[in-house]
PDB file of N, CA and C in Angstrom:
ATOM      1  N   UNK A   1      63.928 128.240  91.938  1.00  0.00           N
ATOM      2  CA  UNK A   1      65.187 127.668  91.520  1.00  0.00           C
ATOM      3  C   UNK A   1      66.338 128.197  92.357  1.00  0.00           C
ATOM      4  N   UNK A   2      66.272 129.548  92.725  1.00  0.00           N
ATOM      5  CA  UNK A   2      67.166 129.942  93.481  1.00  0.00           C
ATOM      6  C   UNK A   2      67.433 129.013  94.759  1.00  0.00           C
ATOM      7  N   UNK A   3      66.643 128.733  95.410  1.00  0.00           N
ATOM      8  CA  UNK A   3      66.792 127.914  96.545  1.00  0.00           C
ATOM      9  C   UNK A   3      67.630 126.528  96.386  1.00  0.00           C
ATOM     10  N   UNK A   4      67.449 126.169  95.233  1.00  0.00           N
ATOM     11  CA  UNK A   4      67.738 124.822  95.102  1.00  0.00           C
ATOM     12  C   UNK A   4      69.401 125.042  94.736  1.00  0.00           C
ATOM     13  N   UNK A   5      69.616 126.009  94.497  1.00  0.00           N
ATOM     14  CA  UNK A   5      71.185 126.467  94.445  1.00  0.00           C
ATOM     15  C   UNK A   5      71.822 126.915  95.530  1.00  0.00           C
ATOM     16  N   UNK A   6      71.078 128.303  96.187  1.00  0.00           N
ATOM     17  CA  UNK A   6      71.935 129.018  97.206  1.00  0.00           C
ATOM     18  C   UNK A   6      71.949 128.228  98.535  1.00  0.00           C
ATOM     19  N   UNK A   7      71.397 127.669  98.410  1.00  0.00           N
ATOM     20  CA  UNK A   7      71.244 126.300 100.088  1.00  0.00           C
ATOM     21  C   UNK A   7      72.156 125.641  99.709  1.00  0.00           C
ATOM     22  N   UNK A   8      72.496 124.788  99.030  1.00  0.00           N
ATOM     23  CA  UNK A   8      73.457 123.491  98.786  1.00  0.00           C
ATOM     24  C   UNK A   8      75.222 124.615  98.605  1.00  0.00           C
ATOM     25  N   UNK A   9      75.055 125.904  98.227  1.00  0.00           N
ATOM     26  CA  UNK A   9      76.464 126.389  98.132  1.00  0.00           C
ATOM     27  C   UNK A   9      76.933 127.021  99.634  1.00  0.00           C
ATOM     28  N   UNK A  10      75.911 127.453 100.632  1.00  0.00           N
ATOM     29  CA  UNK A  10      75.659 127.903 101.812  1.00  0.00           C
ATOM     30  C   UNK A  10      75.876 127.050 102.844  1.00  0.00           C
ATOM     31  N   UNK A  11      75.707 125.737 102.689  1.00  0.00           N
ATOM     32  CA  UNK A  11      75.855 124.595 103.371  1.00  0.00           C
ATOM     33  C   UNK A  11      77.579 124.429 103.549  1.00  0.00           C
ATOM     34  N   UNK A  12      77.455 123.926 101.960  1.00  0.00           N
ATOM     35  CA  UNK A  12      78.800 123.544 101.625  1.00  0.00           C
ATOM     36  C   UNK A  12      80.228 124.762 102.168  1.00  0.00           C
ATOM     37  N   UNK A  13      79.992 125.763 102.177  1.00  0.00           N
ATOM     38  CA  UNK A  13      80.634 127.140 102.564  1.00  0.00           C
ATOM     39  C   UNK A  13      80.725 126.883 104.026  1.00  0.00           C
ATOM     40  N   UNK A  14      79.915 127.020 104.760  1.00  0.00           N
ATOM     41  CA  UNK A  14      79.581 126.904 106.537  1.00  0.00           C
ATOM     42  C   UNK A  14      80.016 125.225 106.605  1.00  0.00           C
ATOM     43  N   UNK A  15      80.297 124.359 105.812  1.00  0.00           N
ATOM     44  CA  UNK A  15      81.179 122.896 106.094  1.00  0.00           C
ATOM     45  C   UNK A  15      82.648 123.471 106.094  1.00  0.00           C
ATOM     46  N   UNK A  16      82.716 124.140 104.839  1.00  0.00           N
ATOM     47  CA  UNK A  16      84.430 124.190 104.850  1.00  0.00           C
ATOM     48  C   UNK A  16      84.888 125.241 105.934  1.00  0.00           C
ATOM     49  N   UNK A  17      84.165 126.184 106.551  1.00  0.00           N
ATOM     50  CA  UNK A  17      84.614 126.931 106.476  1.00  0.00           C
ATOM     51  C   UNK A  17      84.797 126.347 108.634  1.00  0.00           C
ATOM     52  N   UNK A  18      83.696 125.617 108.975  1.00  0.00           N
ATOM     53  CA  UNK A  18      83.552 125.088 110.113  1.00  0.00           C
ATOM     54  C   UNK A  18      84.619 124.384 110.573  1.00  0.00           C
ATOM     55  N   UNK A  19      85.717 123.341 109.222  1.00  0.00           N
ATOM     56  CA  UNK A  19      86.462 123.041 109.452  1.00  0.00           C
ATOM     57  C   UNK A  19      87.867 123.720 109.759  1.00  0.00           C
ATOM     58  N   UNK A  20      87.665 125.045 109.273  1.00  0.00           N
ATOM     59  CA  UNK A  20      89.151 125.640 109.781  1.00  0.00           C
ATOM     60  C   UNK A  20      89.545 125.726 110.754  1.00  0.00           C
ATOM     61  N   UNK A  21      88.379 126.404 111.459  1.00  0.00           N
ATOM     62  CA  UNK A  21      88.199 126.536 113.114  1.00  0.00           C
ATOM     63  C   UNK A  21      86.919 125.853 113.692  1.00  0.00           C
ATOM     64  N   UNK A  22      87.365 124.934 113.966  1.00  0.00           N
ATOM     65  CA  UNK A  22      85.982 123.830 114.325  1.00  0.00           C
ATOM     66  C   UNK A  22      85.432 123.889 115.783  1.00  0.00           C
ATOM     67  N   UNK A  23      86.375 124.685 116.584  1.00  0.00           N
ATOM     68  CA  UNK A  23      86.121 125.236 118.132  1.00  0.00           C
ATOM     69  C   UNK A  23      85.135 126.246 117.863  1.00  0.00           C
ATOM     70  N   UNK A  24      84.780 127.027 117.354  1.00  0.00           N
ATOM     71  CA  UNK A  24      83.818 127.699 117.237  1.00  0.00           C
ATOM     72  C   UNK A  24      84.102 128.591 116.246  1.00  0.00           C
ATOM     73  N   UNK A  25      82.347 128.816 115.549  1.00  0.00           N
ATOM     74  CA  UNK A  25      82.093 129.809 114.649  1.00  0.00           C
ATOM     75  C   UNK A  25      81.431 130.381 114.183  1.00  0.00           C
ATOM     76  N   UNK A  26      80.722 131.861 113.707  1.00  0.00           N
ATOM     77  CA  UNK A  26      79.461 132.387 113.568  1.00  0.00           C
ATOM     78  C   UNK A  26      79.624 132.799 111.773  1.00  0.00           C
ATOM     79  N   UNK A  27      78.844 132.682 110.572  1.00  0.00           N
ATOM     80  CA  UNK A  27      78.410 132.997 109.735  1.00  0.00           C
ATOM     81  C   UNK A  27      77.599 132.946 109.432  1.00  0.00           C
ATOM     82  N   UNK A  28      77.390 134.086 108.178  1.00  0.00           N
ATOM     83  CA  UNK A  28      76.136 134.916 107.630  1.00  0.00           C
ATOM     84  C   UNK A  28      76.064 134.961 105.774  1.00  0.00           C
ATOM     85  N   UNK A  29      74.990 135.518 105.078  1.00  0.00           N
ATOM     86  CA  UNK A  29      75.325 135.196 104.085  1.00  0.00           C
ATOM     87  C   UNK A  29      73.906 135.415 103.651  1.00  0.00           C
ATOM     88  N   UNK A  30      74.042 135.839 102.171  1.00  0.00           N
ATOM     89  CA  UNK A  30      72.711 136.460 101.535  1.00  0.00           C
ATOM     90  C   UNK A  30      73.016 135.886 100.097  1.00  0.00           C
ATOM     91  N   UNK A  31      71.227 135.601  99.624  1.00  0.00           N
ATOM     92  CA  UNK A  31      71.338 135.547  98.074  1.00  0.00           C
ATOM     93  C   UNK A  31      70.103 136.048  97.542  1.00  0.00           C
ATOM     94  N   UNK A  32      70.691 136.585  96.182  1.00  0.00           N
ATOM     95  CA  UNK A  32      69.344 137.098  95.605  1.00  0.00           C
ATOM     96  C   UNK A  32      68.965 137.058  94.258  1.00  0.00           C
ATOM     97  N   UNK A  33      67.709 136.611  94.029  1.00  0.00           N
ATOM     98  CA  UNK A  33      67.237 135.788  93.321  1.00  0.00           C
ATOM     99  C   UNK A  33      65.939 136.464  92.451  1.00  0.00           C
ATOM    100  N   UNK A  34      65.312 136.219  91.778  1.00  0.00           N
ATOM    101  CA  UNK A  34      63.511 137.229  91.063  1.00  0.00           C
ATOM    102  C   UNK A  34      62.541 137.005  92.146  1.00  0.00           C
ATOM    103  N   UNK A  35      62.526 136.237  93.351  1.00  0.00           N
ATOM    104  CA  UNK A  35      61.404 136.584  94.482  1.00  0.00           C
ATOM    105  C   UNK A  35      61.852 137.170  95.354  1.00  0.00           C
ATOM    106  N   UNK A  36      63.156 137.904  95.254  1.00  0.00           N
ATOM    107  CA  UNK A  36      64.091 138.484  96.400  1.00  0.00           C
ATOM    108  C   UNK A  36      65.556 137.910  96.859  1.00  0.00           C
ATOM    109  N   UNK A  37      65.508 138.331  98.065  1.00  0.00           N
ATOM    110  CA  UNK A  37      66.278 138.043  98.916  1.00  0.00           C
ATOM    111  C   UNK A  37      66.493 137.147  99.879  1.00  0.00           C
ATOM    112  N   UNK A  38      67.466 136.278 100.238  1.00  0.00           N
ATOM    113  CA  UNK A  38      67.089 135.418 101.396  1.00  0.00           C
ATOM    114  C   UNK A  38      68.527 135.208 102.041  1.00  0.00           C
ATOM    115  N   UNK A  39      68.290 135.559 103.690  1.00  0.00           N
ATOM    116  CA  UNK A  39      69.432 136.017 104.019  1.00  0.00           C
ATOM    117  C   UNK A  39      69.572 135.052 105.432  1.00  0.00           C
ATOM    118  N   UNK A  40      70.903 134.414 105.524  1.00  0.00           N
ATOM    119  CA  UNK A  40      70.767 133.305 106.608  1.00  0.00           C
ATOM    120  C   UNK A  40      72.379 133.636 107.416  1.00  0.00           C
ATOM    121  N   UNK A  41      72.018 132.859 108.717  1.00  0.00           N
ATOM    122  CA  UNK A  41      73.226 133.130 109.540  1.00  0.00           C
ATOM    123  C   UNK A  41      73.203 132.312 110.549  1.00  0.00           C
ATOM    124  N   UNK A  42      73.756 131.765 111.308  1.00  0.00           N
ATOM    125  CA  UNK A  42      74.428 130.849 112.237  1.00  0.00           C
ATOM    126  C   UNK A  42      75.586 130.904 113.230  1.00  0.00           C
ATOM    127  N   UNK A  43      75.594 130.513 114.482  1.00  0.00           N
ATOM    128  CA  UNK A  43      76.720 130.256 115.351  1.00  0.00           C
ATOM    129  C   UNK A  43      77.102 128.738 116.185  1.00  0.00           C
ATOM    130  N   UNK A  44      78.333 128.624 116.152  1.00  0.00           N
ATOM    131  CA  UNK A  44      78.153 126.913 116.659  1.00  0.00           C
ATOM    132  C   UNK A  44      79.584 126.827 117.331  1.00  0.00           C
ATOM    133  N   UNK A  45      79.517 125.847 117.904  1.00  0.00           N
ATOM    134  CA  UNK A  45      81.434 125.693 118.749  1.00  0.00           C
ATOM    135  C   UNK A  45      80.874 124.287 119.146  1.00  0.00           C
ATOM    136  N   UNK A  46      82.557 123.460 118.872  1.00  0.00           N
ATOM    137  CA  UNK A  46      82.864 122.367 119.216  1.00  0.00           C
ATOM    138  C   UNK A  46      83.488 122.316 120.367  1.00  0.00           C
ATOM    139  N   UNK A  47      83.270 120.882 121.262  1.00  0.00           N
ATOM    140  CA  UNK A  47      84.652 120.831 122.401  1.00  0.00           C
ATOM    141  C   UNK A  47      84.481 119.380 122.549  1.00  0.00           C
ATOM    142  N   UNK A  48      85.544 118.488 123.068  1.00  0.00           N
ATOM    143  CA  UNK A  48      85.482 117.203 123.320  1.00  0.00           C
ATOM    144  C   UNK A  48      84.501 116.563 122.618  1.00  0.00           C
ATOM    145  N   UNK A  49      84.386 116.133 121.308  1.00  0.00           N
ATOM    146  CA  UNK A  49      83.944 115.864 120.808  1.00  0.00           C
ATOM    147  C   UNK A  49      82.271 115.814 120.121  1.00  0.00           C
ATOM    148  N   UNK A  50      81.919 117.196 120.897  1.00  0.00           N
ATOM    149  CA  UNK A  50      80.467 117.555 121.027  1.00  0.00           C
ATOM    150  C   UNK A  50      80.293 118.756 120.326  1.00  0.00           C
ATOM    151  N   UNK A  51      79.341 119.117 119.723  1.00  0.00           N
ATOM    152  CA  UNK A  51      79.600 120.517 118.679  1.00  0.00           C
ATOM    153  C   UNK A  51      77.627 120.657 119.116  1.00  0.00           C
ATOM    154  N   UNK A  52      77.189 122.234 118.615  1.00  0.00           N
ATOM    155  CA  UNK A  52      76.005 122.274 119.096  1.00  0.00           C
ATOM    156  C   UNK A  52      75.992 124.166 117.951  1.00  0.00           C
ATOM    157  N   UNK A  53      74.936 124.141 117.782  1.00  0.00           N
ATOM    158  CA  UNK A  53      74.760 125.253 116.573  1.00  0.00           C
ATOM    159  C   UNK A  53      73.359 125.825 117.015  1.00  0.00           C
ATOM    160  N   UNK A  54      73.054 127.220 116.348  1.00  0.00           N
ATOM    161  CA  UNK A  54      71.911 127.935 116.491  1.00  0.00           C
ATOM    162  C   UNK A  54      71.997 128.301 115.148  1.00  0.00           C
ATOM    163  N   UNK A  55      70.895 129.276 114.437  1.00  0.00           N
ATOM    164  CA  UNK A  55      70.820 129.735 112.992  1.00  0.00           C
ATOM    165  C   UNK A  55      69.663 130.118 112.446  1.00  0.00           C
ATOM    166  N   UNK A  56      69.757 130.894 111.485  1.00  0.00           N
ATOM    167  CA  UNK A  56      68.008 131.242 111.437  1.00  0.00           C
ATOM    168  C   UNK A  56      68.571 131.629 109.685  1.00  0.00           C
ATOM    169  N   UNK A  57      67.207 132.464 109.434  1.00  0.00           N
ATOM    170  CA  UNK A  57      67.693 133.905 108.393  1.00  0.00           C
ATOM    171  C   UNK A  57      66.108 134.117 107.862  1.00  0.00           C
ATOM    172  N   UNK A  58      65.877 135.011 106.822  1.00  0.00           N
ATOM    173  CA  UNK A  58      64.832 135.596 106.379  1.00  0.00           C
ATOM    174  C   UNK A  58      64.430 135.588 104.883  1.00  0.00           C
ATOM    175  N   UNK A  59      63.485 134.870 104.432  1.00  0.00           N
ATOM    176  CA  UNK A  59      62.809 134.283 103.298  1.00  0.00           C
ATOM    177  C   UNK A  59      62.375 135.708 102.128  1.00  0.00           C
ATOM    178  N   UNK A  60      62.484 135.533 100.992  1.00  0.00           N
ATOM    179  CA  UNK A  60      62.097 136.770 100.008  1.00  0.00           C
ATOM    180  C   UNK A  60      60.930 137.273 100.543  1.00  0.00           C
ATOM    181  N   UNK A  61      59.802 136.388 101.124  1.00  0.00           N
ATOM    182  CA  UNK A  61      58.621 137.168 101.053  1.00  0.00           C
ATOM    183  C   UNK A  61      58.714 137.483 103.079  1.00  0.00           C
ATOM    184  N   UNK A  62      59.936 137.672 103.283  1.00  0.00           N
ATOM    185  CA  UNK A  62      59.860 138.348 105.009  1.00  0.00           C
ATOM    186  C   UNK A  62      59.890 136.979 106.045  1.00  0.00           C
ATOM    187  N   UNK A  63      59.350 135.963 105.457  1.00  0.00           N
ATOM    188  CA  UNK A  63      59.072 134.705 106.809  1.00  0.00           C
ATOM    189  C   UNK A  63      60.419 134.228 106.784  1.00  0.00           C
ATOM    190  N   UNK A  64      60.615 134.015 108.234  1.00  0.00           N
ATOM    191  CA  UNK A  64      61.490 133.811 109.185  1.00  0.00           C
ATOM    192  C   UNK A  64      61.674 132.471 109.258  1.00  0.00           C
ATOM    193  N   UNK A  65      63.257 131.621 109.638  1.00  0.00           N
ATOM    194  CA  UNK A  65      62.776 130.354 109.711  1.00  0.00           C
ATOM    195  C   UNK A  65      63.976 130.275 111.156  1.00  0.00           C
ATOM    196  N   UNK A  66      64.139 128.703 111.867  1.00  0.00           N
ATOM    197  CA  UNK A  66      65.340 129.386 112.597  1.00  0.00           C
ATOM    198  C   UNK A  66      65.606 127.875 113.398  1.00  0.00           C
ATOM    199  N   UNK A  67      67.005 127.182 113.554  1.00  0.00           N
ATOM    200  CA  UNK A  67      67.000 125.615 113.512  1.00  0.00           C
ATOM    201  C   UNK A  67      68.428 125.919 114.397  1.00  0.00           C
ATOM    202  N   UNK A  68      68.627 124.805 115.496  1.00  0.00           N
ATOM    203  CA  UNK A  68      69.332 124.411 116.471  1.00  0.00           C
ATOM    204  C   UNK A  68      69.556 123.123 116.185  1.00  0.00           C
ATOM    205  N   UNK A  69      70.299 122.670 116.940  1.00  0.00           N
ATOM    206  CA  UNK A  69      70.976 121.701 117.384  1.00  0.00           C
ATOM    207  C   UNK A  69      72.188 120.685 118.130  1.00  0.00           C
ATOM    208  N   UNK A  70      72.523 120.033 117.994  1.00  0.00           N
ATOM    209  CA  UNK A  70      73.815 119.697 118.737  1.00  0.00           C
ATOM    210  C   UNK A  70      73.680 118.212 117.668  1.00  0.00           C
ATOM    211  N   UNK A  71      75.286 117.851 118.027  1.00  0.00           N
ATOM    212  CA  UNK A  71      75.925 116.218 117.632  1.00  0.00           C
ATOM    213  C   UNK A  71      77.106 116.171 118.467  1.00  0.00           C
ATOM    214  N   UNK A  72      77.313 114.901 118.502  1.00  0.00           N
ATOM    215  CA  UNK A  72      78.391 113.656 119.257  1.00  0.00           C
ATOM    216  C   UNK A  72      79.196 112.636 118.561  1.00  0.00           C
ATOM    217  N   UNK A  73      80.619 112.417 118.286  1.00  0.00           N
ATOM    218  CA  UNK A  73      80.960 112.058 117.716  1.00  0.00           C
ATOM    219  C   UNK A  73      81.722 110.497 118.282  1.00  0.00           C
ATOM    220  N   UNK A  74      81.591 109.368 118.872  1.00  0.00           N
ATOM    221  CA  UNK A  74      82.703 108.824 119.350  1.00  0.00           C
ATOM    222  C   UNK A  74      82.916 107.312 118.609  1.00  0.00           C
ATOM    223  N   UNK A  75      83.545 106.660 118.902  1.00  0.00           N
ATOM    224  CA  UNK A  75      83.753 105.650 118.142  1.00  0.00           C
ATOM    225  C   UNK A  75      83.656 105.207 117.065  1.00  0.00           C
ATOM    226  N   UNK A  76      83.780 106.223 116.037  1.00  0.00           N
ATOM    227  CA  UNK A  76      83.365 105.886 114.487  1.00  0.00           C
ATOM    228  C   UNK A  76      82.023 106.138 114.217  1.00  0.00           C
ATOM    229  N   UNK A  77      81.051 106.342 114.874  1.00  0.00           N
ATOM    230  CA  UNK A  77      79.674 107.081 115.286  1.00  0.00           C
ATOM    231  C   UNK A  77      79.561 108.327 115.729  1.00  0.00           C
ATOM    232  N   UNK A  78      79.138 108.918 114.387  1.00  0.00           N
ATOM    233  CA  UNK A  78      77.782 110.759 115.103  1.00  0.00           C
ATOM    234  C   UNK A  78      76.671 110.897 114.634  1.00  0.00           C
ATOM    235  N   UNK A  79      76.257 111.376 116.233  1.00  0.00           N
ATOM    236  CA  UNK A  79      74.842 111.386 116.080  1.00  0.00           C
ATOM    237  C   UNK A  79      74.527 112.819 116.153  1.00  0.00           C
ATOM    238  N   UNK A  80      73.407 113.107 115.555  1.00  0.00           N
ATOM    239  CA  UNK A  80      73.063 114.300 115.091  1.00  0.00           C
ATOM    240  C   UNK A  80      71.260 114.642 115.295  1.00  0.00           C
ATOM    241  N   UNK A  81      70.909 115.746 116.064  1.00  0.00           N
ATOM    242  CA  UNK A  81      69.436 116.015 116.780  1.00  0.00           C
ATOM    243  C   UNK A  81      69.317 117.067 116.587  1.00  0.00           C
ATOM    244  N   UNK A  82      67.989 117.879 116.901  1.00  0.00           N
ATOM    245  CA  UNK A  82      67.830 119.201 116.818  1.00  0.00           C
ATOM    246  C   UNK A  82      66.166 119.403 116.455  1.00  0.00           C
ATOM    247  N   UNK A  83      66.197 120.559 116.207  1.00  0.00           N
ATOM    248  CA  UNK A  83      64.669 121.571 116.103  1.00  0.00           C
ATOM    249  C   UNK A  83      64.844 122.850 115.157  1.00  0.00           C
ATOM    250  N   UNK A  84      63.559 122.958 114.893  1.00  0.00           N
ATOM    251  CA  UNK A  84      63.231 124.084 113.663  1.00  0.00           C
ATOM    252  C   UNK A  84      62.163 124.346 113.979  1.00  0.00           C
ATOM    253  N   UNK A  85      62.510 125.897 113.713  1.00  0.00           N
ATOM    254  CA  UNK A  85      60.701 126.213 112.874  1.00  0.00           C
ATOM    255  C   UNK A  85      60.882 126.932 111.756  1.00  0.00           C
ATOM    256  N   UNK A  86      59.953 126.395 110.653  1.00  0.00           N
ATOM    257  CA  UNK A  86      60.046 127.201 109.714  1.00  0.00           C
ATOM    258  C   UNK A  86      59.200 128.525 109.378  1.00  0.00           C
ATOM    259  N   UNK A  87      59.630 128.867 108.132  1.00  0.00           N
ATOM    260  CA  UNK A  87      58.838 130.280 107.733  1.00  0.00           C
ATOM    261  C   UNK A  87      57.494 130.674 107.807  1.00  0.00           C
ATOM    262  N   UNK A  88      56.325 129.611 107.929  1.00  0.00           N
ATOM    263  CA  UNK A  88      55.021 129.650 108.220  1.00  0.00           C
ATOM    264  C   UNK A  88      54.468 129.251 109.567  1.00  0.00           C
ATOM    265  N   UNK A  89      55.847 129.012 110.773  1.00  0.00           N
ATOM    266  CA  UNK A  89      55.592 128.865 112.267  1.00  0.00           C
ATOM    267  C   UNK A  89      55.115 127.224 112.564  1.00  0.00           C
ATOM    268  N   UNK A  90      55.506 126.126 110.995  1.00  0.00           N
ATOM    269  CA  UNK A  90      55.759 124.557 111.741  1.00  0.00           C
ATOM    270  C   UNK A  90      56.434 124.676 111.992  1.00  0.00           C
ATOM    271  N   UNK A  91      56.790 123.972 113.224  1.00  0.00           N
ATOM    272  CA  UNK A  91      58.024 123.512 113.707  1.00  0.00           C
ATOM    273  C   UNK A  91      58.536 121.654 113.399  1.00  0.00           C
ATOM    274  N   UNK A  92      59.642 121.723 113.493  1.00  0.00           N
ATOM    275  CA  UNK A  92      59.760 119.894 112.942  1.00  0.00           C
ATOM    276  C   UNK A  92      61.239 119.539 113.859  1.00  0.00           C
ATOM    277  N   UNK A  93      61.250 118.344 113.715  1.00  0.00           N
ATOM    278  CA  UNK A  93      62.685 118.110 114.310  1.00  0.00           C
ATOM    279  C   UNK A  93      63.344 117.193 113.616  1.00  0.00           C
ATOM    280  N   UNK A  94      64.818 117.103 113.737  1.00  0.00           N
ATOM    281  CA  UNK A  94      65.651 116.117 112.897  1.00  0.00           C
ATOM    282  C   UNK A  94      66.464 115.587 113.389  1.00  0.00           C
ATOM    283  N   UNK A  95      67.073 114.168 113.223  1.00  0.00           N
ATOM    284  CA  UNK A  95      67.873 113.413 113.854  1.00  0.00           C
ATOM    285  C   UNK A  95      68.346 112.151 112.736  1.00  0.00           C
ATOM    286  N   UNK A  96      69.630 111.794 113.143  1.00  0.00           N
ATOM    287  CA  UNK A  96      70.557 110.812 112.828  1.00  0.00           C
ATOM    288  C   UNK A  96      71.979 110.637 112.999  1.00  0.00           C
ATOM    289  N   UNK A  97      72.292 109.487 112.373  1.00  0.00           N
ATOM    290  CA  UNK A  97      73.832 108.779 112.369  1.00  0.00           C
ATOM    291  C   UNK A  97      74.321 108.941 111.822  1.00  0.00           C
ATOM    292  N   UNK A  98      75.800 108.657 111.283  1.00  0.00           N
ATOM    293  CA  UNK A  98      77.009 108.245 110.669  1.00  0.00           C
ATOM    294  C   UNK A  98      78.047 107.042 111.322  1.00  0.00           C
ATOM    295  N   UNK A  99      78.088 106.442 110.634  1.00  0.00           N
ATOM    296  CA  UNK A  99      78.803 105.558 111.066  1.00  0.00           C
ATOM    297  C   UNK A  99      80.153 105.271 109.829  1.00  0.00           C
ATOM    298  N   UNK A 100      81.482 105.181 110.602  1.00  0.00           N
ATOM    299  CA  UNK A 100      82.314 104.583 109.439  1.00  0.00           C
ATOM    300  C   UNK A 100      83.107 103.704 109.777  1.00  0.00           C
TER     301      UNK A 100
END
């Protein structure tokens, strides 16, 4: 259950907080929960309309997870790509749009 909380408030935190200074920014951040601890962190910088991020952190039971990426924003369109691996060493990748 913990997860299903401290991710969605961790997200939301590293959104607002991306927007203050949207040229670049590194945060970190821990929660803890009855299987432990799980402790995550990130760095990313925008320029001309291109932004690009690194990030990882460390799971209650020690496994590691750790996700990149970049996005592009122009004409009312961003697109959004990247890579992971998670805590048991899959790796996966993710991609999409926005349009408004």
């Amino acid at each position: 259950m913990i997860k299903l909380i401290a991710v969605p408030m961790l997200a939301a935190a590293l959104s607002a907080a991306a927007v203050v200074n949207a040229n670049a920014w590194t945060r970190s951040g821990s929660a803890s929960g009855p299987r432990g601890t799980v402790t995550t962190g990130g760095s990313g910088g925008c320029a001309g309309g291109a932004c690009s991020w690194q990030g990882g952190g460390t799971g209650p039971n020690g496994g590691t997870w750790s996700r990149s990426g970049s996005g592009s924003c122009s004409g009312g369109s961003c697109n959004v790509s990247g890579q992971g691996t998670g805590p048991r060493g899959n790796s996966y990748s993710y991609g999409g749009s926005i349009s408004r």
